[in-house]
N, C-alpha and C. Protein backbone atom coordinates (compact mmCIF):
# COMPACT_ATOMS: atom_id res chain seq x y z
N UNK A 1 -141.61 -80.08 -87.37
CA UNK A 1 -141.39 -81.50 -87.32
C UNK A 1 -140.38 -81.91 -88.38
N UNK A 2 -140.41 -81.53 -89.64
CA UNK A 2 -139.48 -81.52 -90.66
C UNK A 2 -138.27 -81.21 -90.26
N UNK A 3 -138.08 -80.02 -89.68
CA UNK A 3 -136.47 -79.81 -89.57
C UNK A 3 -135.77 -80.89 -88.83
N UNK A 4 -136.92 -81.36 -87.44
CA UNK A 4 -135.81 -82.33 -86.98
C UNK A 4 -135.74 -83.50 -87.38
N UNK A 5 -136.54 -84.21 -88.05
CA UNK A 5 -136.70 -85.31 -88.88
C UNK A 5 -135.39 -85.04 -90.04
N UNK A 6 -135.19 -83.94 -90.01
CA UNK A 6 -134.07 -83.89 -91.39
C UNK A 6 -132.77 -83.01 -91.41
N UNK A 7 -132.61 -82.78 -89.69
CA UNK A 7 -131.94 -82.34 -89.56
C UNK A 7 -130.05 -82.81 -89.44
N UNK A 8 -130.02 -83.89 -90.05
CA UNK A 8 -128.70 -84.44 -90.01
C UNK A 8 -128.96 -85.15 -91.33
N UNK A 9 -129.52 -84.75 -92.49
CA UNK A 9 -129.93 -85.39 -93.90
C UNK A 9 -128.40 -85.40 -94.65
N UNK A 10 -128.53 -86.48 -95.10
CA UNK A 10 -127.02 -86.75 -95.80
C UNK A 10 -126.80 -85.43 -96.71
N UNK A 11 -127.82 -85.15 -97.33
CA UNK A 11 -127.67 -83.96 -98.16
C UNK A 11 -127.02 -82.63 -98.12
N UNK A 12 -127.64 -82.48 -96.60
CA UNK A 12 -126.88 -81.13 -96.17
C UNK A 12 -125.47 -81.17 -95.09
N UNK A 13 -124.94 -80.24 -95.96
CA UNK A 13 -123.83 -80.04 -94.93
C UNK A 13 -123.60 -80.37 -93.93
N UNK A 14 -122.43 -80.72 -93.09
CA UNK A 14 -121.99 -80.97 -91.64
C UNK A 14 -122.49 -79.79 -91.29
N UNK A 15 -123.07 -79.92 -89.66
CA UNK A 15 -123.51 -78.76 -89.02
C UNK A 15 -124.39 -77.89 -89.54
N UNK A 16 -124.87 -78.19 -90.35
CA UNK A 16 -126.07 -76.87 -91.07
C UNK A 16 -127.30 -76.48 -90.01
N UNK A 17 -127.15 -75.06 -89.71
CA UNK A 17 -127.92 -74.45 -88.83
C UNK A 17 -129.43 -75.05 -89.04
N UNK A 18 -129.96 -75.17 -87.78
CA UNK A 18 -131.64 -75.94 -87.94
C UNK A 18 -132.28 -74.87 -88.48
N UNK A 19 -132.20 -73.51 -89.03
CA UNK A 19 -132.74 -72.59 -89.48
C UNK A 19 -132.69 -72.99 -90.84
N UNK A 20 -131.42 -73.07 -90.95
CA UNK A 20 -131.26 -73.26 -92.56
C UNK A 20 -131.73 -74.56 -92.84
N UNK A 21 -131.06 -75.53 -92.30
CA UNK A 21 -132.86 -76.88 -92.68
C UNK A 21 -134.05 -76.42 -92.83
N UNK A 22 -134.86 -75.74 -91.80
CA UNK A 22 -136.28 -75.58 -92.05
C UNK A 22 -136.36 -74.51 -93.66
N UNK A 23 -135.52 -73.94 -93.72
CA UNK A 23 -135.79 -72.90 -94.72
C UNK A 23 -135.73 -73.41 -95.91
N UNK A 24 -134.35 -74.43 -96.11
CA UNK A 24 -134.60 -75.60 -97.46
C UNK A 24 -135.96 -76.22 -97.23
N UNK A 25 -136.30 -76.63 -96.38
CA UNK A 25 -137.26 -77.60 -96.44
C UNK A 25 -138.68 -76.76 -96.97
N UNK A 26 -138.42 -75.68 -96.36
CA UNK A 26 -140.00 -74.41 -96.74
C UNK A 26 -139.66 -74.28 -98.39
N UNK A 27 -138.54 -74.40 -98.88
CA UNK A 27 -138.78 -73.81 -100.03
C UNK A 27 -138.35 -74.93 -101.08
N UNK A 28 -138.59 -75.97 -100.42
CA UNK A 28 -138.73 -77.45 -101.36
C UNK A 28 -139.83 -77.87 -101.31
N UNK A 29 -140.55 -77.71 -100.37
CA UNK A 29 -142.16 -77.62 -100.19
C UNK A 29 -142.67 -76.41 -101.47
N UNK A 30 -142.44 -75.69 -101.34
CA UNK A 30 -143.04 -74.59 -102.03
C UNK A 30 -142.53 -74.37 -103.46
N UNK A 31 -141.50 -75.46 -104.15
CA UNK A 31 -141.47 -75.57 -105.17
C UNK A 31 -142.01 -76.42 -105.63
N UNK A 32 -142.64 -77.15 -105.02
CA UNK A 32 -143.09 -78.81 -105.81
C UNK A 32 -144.81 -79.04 -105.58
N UNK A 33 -145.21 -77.27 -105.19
CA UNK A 33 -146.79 -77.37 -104.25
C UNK A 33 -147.54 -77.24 -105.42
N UNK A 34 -148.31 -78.29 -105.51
CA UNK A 34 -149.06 -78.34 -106.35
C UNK A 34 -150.46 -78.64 -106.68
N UNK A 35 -151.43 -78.41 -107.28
CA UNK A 35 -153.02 -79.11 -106.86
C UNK A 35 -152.69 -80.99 -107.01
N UNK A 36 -151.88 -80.81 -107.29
CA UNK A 36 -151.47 -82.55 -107.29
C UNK A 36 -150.03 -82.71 -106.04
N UNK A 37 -149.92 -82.13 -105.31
CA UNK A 37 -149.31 -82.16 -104.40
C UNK A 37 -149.59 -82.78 -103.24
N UNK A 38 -149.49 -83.66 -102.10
CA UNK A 38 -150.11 -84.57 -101.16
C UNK A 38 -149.32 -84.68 -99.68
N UNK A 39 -149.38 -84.21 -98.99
CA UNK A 39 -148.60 -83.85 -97.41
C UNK A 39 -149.56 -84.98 -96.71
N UNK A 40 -149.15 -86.02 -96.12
CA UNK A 40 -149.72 -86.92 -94.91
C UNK A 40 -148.83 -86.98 -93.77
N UNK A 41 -149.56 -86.95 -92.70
CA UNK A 41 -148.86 -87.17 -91.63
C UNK A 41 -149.00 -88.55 -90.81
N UNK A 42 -149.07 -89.26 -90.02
CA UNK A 42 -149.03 -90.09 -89.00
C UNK A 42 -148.88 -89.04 -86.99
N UNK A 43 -149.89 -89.80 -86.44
CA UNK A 43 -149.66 -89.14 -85.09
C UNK A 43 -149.24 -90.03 -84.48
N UNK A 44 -148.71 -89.97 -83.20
CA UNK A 44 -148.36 -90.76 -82.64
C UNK A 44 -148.18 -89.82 -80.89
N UNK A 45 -148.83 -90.87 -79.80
CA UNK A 45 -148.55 -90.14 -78.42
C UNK A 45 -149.13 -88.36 -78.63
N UNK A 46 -149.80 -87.91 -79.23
CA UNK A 46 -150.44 -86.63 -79.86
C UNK A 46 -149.24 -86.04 -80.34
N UNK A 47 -148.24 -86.29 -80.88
CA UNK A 47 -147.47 -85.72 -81.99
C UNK A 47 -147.43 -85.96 -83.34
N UNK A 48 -147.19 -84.94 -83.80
CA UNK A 48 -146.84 -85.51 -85.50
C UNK A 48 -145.66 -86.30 -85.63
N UNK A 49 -145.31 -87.62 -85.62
CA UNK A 49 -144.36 -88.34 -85.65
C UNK A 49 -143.56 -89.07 -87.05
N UNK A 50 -144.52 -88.28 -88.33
CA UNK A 50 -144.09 -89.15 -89.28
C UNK A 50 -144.94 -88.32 -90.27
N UNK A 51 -144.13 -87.74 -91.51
CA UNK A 51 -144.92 -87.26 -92.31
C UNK A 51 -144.13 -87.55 -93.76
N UNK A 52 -144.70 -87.68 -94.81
CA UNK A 52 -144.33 -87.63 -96.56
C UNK A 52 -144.93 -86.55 -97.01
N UNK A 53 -144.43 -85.81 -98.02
CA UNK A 53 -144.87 -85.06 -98.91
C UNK A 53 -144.27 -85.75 -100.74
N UNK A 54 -145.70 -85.99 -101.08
CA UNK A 54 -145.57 -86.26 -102.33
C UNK A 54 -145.90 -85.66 -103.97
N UNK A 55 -145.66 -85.59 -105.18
CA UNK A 55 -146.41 -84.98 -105.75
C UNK A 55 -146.43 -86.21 -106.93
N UNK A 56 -147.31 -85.37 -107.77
CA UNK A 56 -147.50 -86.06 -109.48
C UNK A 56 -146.64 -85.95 -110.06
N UNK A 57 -145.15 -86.50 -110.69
CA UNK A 57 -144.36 -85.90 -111.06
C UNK A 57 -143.83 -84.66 -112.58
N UNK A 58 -145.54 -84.73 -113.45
CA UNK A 58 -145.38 -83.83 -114.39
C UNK A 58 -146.26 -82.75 -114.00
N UNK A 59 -146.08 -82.51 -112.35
CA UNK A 59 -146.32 -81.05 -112.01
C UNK A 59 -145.36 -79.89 -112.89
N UNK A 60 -146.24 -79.01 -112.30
CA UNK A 60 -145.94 -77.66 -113.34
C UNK A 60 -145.57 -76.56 -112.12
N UNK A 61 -143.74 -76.57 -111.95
CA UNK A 61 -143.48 -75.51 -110.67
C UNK A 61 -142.84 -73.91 -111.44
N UNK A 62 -143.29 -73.42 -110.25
CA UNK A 62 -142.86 -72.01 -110.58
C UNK A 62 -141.96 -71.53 -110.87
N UNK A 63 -141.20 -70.68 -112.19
CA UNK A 63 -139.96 -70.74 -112.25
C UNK A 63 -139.05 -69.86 -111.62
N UNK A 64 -139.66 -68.57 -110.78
CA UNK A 64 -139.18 -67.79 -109.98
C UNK A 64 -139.04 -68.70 -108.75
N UNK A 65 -139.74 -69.91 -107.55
CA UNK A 65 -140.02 -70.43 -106.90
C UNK A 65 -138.82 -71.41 -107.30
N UNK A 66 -138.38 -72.01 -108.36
CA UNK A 66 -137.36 -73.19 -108.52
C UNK A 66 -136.14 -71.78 -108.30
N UNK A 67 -135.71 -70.76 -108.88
CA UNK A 67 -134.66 -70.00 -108.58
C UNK A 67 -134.24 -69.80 -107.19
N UNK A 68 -135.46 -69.48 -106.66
CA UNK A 68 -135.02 -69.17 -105.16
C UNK A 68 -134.68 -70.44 -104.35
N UNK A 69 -135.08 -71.32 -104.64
CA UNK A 69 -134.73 -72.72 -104.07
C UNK A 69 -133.52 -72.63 -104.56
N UNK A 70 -132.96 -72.96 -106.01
CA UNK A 70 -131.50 -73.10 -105.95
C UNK A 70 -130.33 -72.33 -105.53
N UNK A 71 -130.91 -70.84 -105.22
CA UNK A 71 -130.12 -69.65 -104.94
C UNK A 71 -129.81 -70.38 -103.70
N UNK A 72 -130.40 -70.49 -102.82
CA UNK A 72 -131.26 -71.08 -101.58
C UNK A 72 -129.73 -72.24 -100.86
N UNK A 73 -130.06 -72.62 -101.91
CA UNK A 73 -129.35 -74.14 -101.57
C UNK A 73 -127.62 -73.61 -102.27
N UNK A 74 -127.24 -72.50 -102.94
CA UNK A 74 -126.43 -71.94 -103.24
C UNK A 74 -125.41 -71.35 -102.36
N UNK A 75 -126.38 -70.91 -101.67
CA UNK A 75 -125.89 -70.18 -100.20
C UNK A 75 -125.83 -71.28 -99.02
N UNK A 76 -126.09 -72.53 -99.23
CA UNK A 76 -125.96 -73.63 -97.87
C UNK A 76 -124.60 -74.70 -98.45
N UNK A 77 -125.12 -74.70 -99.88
CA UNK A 77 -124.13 -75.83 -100.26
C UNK A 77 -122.99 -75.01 -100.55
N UNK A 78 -122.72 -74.47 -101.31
CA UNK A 78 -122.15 -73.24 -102.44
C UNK A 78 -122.47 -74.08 -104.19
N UNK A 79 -121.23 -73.29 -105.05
CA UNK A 79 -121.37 -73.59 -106.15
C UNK A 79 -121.42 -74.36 -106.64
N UNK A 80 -120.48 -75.81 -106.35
CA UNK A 80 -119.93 -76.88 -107.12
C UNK A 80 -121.20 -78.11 -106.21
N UNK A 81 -121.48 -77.92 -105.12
CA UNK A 81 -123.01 -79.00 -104.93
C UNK A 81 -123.85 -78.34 -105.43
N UNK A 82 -124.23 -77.45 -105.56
CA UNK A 82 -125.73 -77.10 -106.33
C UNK A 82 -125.87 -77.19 -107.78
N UNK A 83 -123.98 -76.74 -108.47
CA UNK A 83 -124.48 -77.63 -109.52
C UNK A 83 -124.62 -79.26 -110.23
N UNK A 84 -123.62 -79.65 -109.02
CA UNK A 84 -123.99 -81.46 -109.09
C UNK A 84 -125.67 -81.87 -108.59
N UNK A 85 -126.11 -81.24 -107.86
CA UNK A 85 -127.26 -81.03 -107.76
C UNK A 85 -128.18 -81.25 -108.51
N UNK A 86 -127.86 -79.88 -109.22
CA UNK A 86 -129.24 -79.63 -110.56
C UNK A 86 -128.88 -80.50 -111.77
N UNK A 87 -127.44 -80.65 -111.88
CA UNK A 87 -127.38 -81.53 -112.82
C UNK A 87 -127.98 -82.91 -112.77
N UNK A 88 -127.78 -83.12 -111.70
CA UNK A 88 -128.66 -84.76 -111.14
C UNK A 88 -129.77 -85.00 -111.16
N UNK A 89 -130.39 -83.59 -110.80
CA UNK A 89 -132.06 -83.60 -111.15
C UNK A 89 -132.21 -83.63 -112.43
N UNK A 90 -131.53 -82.83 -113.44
CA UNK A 90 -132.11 -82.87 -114.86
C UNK A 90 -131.58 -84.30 -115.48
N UNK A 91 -131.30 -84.87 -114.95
CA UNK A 91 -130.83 -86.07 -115.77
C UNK A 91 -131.37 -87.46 -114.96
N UNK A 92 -132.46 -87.40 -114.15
CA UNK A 92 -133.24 -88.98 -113.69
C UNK A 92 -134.21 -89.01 -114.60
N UNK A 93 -134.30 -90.71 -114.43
CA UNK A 93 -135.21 -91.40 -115.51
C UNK A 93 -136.04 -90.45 -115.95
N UNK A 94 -136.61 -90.85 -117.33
CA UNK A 94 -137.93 -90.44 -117.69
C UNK A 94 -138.90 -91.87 -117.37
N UNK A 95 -139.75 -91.61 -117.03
CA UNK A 95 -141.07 -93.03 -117.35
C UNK A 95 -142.24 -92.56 -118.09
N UNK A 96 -142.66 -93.69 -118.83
CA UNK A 96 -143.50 -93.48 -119.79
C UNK A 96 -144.67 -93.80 -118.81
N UNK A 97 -144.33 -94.54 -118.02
CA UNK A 97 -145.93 -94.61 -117.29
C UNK A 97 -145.78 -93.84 -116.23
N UNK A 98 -147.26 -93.20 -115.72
CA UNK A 98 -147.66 -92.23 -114.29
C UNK A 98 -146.83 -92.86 -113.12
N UNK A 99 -145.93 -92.16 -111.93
CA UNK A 99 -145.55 -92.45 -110.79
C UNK A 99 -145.90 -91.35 -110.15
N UNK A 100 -146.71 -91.85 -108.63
CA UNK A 100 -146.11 -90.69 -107.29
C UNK A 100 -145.06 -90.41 -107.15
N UNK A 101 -144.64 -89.40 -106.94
CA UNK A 101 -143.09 -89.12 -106.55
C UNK A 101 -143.03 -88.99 -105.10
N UNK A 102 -142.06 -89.68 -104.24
CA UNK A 102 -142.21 -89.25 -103.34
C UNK A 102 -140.91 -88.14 -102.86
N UNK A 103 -140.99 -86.90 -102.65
CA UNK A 103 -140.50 -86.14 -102.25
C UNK A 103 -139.43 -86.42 -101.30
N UNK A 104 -140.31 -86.46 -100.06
CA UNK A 104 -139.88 -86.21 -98.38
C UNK A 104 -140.76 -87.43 -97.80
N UNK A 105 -139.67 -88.00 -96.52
CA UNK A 105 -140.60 -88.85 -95.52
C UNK A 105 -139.23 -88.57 -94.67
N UNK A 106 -140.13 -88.45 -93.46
CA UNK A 106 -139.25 -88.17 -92.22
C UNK A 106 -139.99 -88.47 -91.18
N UNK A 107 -139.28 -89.06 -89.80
CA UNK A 107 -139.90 -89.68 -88.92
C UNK A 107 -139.18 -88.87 -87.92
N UNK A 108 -139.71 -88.50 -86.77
CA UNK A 108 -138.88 -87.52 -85.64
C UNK A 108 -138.15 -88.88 -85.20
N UNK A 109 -136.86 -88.39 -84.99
CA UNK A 109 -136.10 -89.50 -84.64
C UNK A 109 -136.61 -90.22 -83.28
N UNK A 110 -137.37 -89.57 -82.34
CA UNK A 110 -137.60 -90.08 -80.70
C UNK A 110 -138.71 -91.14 -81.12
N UNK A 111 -138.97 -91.59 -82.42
CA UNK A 111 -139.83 -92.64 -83.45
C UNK A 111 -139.34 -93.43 -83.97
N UNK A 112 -137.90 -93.45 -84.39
CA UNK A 112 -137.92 -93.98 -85.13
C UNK A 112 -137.71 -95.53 -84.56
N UNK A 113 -137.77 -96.70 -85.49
CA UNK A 113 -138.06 -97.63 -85.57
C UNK A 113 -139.17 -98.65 -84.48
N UNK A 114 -139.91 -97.67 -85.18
CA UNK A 114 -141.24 -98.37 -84.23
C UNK A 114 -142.68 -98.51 -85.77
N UNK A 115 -141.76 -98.46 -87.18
CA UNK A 115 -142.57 -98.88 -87.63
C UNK A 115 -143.19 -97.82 -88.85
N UNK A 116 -143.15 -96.66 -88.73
CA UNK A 116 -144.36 -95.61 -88.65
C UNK A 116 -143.87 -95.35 -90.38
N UNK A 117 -142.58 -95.25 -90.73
CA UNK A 117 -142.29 -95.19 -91.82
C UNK A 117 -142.74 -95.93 -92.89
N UNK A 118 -142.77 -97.32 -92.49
CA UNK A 118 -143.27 -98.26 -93.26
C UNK A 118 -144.95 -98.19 -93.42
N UNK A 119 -145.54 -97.87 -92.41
CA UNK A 119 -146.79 -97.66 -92.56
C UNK A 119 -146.49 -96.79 -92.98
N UNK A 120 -146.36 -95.14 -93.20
CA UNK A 120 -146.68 -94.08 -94.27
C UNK A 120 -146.95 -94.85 -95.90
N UNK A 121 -145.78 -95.91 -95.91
CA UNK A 121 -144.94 -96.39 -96.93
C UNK A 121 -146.60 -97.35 -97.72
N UNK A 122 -147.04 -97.76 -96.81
CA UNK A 122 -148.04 -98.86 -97.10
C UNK A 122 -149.45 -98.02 -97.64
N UNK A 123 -149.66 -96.61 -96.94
CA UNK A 123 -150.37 -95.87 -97.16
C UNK A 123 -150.46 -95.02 -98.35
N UNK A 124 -149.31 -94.83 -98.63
CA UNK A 124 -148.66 -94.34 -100.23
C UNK A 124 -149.02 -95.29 -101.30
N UNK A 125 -148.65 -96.24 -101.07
CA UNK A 125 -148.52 -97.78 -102.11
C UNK A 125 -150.21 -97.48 -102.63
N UNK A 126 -151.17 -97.65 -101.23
CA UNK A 126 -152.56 -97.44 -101.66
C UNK A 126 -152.50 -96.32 -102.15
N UNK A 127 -152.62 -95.38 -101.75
CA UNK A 127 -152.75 -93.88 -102.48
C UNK A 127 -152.21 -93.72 -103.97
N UNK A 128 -151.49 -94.24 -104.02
CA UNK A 128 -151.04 -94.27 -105.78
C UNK A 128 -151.92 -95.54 -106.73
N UNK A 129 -151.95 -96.81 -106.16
CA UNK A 129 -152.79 -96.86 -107.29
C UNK A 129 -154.15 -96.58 -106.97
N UNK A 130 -154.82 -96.40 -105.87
CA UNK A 130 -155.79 -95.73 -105.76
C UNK A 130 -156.31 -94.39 -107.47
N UNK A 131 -155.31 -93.82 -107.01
CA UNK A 131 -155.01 -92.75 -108.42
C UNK A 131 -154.53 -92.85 -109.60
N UNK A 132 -154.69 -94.44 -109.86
CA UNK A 132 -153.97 -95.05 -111.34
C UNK A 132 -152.59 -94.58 -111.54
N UNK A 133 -151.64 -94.40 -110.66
CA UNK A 133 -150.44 -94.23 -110.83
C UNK A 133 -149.65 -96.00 -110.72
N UNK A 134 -148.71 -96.07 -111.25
CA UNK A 134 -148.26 -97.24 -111.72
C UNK A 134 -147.44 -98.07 -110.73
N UNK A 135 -147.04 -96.75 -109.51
CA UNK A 135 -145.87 -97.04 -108.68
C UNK A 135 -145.67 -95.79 -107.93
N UNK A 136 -144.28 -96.06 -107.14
CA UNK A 136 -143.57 -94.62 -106.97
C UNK A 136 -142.49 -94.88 -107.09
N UNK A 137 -141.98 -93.38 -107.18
CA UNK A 137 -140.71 -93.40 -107.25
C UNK A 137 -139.80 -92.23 -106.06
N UNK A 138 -138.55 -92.19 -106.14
CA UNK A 138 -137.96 -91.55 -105.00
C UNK A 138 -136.32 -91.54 -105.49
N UNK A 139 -136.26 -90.87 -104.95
CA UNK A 139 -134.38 -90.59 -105.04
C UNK A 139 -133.85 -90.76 -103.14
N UNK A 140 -132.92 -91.46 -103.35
CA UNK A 140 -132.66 -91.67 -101.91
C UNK A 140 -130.70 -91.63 -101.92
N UNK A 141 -130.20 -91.02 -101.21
CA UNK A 141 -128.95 -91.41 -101.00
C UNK A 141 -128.60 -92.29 -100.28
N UNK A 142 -127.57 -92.79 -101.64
CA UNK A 142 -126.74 -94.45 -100.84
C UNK A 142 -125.78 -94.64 -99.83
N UNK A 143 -125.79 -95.63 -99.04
CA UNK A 143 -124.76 -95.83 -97.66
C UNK A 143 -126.19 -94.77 -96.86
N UNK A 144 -127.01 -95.13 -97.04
CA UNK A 144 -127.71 -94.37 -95.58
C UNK A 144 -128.83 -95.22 -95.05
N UNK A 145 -129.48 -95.31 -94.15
CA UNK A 145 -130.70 -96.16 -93.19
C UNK A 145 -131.62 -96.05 -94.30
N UNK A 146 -131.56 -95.10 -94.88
CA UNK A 146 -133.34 -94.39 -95.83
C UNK A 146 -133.04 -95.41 -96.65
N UNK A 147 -131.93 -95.63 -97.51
CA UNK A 147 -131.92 -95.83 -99.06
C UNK A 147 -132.10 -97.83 -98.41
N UNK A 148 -131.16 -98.13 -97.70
CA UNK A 148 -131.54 -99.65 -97.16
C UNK A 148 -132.90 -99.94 -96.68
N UNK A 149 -133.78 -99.15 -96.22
CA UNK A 149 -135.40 -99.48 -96.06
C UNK A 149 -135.80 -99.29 -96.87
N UNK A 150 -135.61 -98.34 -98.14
CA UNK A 150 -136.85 -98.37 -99.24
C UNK A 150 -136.32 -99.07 -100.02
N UNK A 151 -135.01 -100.41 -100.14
CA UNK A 151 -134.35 -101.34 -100.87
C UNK A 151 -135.18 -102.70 -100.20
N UNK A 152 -135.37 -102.53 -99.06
CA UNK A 152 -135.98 -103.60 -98.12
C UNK A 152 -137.83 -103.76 -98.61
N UNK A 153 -138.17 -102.48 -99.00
CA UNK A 153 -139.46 -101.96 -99.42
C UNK A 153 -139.72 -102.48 -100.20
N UNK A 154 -138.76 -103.19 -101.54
CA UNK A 154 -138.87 -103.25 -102.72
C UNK A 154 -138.59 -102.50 -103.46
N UNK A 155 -138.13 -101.16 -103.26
CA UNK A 155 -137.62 -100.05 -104.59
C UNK A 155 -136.07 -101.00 -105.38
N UNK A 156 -136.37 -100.28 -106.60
CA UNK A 156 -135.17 -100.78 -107.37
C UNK A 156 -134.50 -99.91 -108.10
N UNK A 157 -133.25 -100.22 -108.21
CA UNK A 157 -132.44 -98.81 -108.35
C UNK A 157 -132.45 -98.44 -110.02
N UNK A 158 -132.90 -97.47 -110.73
CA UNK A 158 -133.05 -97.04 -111.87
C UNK A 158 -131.49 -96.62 -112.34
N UNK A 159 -131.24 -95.90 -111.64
CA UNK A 159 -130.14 -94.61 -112.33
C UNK A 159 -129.44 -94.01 -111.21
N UNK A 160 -127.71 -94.54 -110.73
CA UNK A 160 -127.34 -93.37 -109.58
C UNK A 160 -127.07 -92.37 -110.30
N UNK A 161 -126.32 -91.50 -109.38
CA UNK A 161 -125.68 -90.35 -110.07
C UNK A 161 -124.63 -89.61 -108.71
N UNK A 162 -123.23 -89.00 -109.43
CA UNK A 162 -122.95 -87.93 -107.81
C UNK A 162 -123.04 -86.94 -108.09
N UNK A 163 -123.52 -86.77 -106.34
CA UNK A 163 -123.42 -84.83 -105.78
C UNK A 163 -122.57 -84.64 -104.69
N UNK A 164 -122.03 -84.03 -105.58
CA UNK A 164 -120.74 -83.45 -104.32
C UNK A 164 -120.13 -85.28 -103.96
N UNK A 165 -119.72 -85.66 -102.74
CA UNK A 165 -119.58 -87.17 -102.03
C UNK A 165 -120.66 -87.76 -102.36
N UNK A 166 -121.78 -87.89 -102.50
CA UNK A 166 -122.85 -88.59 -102.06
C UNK A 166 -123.43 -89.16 -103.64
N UNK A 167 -124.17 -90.42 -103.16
CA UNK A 167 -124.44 -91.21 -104.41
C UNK A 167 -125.85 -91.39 -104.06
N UNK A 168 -125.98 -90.12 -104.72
CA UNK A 168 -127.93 -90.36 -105.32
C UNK A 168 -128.62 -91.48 -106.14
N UNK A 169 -129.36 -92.71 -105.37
CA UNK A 169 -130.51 -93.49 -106.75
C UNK A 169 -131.25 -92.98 -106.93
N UNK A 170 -132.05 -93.15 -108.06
CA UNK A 170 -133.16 -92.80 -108.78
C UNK A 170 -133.68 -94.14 -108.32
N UNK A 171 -134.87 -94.32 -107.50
CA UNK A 171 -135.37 -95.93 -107.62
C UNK A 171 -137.33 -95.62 -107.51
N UNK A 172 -137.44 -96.81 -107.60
CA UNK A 172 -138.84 -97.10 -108.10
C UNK A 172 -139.05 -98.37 -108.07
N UNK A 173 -140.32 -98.60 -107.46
CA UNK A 173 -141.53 -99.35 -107.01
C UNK A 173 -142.82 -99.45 -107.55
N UNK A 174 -142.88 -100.49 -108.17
CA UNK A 174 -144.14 -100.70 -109.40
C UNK A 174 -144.92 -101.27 -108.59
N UNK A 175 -146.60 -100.60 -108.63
CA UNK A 175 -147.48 -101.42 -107.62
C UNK A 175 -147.93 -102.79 -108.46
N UNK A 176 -147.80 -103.88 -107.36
CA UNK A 176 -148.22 -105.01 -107.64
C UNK A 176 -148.85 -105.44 -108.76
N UNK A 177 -150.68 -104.68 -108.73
CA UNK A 177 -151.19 -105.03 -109.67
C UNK A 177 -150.53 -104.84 -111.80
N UNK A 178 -149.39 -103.93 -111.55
CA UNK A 178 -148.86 -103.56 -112.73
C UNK A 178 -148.18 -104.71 -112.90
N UNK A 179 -147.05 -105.42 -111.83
CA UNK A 179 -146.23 -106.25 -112.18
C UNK A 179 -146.25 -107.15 -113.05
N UNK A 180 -145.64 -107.53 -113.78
CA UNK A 180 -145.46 -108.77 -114.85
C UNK A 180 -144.25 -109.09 -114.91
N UNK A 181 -143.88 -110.20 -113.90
CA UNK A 181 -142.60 -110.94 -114.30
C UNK A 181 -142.37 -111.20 -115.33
């Protein structure tokens, strides 16, 4: 369900084989898997039509497991995106207070806009402070459908940054009860 939900992701390359999607996606999953790690889905018509994967963000990943991911993405992007890449990752916000992170949300496109995203979205919101987390947060690339719905959501942009063309936010969504105008 992932690959095709993400199979035209601003991130990856023009034309990137649906193999090589699912295989980033297996091993972005499997770097960020954690006992604080959280996969939900949504069904819809008996399909999986809509799923997030989220974690705690001062999980603790494997450091052989982060190599092979970047090797990974070495061999899809090459040199000069993977290291705009990693550089982008090591340099988003810090927060002093707890956030969900949200990873991944993808909707099979023969779904999309019927909603299902936003409900994941509403289901998250509970799920975090459910767990005394403060908010979430997400990285979304700009000029795309994703980054204008989770702007529509209420996320607010922390910190861009570039990779390769593309203009990564850092944004974040403080749950309600935290807010203080």
């Amino acid at each position: 369900m992932l690959k095709q939900a993400f199979a035209t992701h601003p991130m990856l390359p023009p034309n990137t084989p649906i193999h090589t999607t699912e295989g980033m996606l297996k091993r972005m999953i499997d770097t960020f898997r954690t006992e604080k790690a959280y996969l939900f889905g949504i069904r819809k018509e008996r399909t999986l039509a809509c799923v997030s994967f989220s974690v705690d963000p001062h999980h603790e990943t494997r450091t052989l497991t982060i190599f092979w991911f970047f090797f990974r993405l070495l061999r899809i992007a090459g040199c000069r995106l993977t290291k705009d890449f990693f550089r982008a990752f090591s340099k988003r916000p810090k927060y002093k207070d707890s956030y969900l992170e949200l990873i991944l949300l993808g909707t099979l496109p023969a779904f999309h806009g019927q909603g299902l995203g936003r409900m994941m979205l509403q289901f998250l919101y509970e799920f975090a402070k459910e767990r005394g987390y403060h908010g979430i947060i997400l990285d979304a690339a700009k000029d795309t459908p994703a980054y204008l719905f989770y702007l529509r959501e209420g996320f607010v942009v922390d910190k861009e940054v570039s990779v390769g063309t593309i203009r990564l936010c850092n944004t974040r969504r403080v749950n309600r009860r935290y807010f203080n105008p």
